[in-house]
C-alpha atoms as a PDB file:
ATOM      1  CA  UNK A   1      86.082 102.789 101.712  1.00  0.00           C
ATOM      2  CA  UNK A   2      83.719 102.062 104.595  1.00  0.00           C
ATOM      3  CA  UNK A   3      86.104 104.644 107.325  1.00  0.00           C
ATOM      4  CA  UNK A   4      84.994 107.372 104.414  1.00  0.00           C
ATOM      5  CA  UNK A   5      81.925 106.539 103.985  1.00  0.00           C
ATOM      6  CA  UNK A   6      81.094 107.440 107.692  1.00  0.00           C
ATOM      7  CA  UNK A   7      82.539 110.810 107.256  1.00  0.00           C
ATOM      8  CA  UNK A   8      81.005 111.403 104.075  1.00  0.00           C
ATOM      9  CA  UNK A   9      77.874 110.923 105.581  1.00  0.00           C
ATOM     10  CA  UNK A  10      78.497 113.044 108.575  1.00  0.00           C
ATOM     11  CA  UNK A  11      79.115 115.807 105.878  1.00  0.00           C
ATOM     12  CA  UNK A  12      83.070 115.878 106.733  1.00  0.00           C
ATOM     13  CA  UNK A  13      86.233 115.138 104.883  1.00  0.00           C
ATOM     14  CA  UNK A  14      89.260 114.329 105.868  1.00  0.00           C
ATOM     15  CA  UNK A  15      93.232 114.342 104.565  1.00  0.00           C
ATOM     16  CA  UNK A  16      96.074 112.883 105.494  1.00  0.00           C
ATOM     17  CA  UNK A  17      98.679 114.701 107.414  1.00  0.00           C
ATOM     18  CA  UNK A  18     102.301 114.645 107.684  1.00  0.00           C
ATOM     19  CA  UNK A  19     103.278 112.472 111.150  1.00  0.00           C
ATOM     20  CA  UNK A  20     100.726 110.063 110.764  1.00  0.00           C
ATOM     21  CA  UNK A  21      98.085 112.706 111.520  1.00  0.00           C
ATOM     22  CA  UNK A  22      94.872 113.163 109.970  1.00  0.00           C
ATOM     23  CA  UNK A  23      92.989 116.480 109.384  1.00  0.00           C
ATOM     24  CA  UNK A  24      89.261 116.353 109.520  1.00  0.00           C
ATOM     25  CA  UNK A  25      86.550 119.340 108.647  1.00  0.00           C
ATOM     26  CA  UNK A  26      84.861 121.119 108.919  1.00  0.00           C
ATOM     27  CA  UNK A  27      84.918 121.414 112.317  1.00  0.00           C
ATOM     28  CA  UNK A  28      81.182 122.467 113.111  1.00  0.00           C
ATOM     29  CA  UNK A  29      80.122 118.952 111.446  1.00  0.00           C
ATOM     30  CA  UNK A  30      82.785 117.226 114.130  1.00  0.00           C
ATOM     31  CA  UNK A  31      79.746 116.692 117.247  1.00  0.00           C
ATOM     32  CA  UNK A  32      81.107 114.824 120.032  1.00  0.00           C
ATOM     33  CA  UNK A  33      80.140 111.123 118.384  1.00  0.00           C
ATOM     34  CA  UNK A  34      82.001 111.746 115.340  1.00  0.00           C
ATOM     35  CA  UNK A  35      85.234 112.654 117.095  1.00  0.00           C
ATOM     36  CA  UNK A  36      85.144 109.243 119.065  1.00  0.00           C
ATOM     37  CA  UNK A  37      84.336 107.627 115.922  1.00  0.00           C
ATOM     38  CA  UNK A  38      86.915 109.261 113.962  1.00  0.00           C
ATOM     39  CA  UNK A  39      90.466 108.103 116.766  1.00  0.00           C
ATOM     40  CA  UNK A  40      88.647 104.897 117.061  1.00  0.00           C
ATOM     41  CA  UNK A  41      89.004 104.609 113.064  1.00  0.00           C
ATOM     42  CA  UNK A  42      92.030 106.543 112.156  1.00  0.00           C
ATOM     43  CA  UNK A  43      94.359 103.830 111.002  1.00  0.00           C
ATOM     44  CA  UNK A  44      91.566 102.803 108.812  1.00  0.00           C
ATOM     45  CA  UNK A  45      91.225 106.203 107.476  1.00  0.00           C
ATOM     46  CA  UNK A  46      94.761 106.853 106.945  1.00  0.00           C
ATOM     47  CA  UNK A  47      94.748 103.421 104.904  1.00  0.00           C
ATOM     48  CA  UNK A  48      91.801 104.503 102.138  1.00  0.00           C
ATOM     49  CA  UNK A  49      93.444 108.240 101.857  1.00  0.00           C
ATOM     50  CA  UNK A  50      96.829 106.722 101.130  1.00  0.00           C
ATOM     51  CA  UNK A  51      97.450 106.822  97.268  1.00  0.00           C
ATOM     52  CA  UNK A  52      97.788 103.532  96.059  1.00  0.00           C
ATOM     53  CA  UNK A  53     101.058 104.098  94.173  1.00  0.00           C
ATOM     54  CA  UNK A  54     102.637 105.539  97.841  1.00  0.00           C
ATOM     55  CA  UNK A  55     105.934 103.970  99.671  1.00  0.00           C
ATOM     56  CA  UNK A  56     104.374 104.035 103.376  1.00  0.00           C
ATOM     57  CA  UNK A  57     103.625 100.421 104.387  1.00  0.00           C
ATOM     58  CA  UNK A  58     102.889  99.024 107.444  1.00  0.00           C
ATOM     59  CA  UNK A  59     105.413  96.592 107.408  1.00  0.00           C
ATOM     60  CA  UNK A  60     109.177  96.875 106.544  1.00  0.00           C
ATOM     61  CA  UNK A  61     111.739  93.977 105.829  1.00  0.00           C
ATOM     62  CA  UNK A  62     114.566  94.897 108.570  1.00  0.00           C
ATOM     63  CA  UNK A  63     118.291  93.361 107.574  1.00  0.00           C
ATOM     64  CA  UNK A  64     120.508  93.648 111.202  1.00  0.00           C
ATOM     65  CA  UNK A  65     123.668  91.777 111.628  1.00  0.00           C
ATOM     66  CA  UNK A  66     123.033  90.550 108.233  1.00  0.00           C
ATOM     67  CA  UNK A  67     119.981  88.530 109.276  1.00  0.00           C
ATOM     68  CA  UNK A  68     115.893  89.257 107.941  1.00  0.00           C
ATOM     69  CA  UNK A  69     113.435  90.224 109.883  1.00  0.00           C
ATOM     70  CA  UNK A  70     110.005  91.883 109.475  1.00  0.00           C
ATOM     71  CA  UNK A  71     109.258  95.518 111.605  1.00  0.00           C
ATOM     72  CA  UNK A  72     105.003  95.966 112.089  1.00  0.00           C
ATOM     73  CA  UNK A  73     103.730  98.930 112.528  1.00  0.00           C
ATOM     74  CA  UNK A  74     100.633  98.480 114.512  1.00  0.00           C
ATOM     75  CA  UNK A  75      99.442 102.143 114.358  1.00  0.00           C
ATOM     76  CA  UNK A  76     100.431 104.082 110.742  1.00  0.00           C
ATOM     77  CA  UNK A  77     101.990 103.425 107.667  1.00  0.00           C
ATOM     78  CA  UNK A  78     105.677 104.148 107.756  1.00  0.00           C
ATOM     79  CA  UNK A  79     107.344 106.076 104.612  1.00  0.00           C
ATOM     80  CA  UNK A  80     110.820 104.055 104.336  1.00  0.00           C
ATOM     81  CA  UNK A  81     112.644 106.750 105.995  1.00  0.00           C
ATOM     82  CA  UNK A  82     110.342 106.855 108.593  1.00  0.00           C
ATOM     83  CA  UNK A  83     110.720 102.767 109.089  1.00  0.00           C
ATOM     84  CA  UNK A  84     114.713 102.953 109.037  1.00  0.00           C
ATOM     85  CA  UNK A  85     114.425 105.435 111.868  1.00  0.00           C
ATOM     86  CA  UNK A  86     112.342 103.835 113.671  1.00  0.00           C
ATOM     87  CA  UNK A  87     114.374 100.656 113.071  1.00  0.00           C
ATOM     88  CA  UNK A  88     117.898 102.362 114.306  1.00  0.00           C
ATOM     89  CA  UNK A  89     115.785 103.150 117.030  1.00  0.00           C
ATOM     90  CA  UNK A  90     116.050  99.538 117.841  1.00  0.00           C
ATOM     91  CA  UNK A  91     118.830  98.801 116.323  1.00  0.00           C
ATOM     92  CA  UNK A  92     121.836 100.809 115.124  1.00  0.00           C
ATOM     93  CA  UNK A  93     123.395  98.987 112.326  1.00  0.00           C
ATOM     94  CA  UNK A  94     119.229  98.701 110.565  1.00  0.00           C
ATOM     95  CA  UNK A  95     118.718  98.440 107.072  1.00  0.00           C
ATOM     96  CA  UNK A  96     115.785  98.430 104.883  1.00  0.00           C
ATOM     97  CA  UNK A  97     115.102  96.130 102.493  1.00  0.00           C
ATOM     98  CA  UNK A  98     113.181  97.514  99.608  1.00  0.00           C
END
């Protein structure tokens, strides 16, 4: 919980958005620091707001051509519909493995 932590003591709270977006406020606490603070750190924020029961990982198990493989996401978690698209944006014949 260290990401919220900093916000919490910069009097701000934050929520996770759909899109891998974050919404932070209130805005008059936001000074010029804090925004920096908060792109540099959003990965790490959308990690401790995401429920711990969700289905958005960061990593999928990809089957193509009937062969494994493992898609990272290096910025977000992906829900799985979100991962098979952005598989059969790769490849057209993706599958997820759940």
């Amino acid at each position: 919980m260290a990401a919220l932590d900093y916000l919490r003591a910069h009097d701000l709270h934050a929520e996770p958005m759909p899109g891998g977006r974050l919404y932070v406020w209130p805005s008059e606490n936001i000074t010029d620091e804090a925004r920096v603070w908060i792109k540099s750190h959003k990965a790490d924020l959308l990690r401790e707001l995401s429920p711990a029961n969700s289905d958005r990982q960061r990593s999928w198990r990809v089957i193509v051509g009937g062969k494994a493989m493992t898609m990272v996401s290096r910025d977000r978690l992906l829900s799985p519909e979100e991962a098979l698209e952005a598989a059969r944006s790769r490849w057209t014949d993706a599958r997820i493995k759940g």
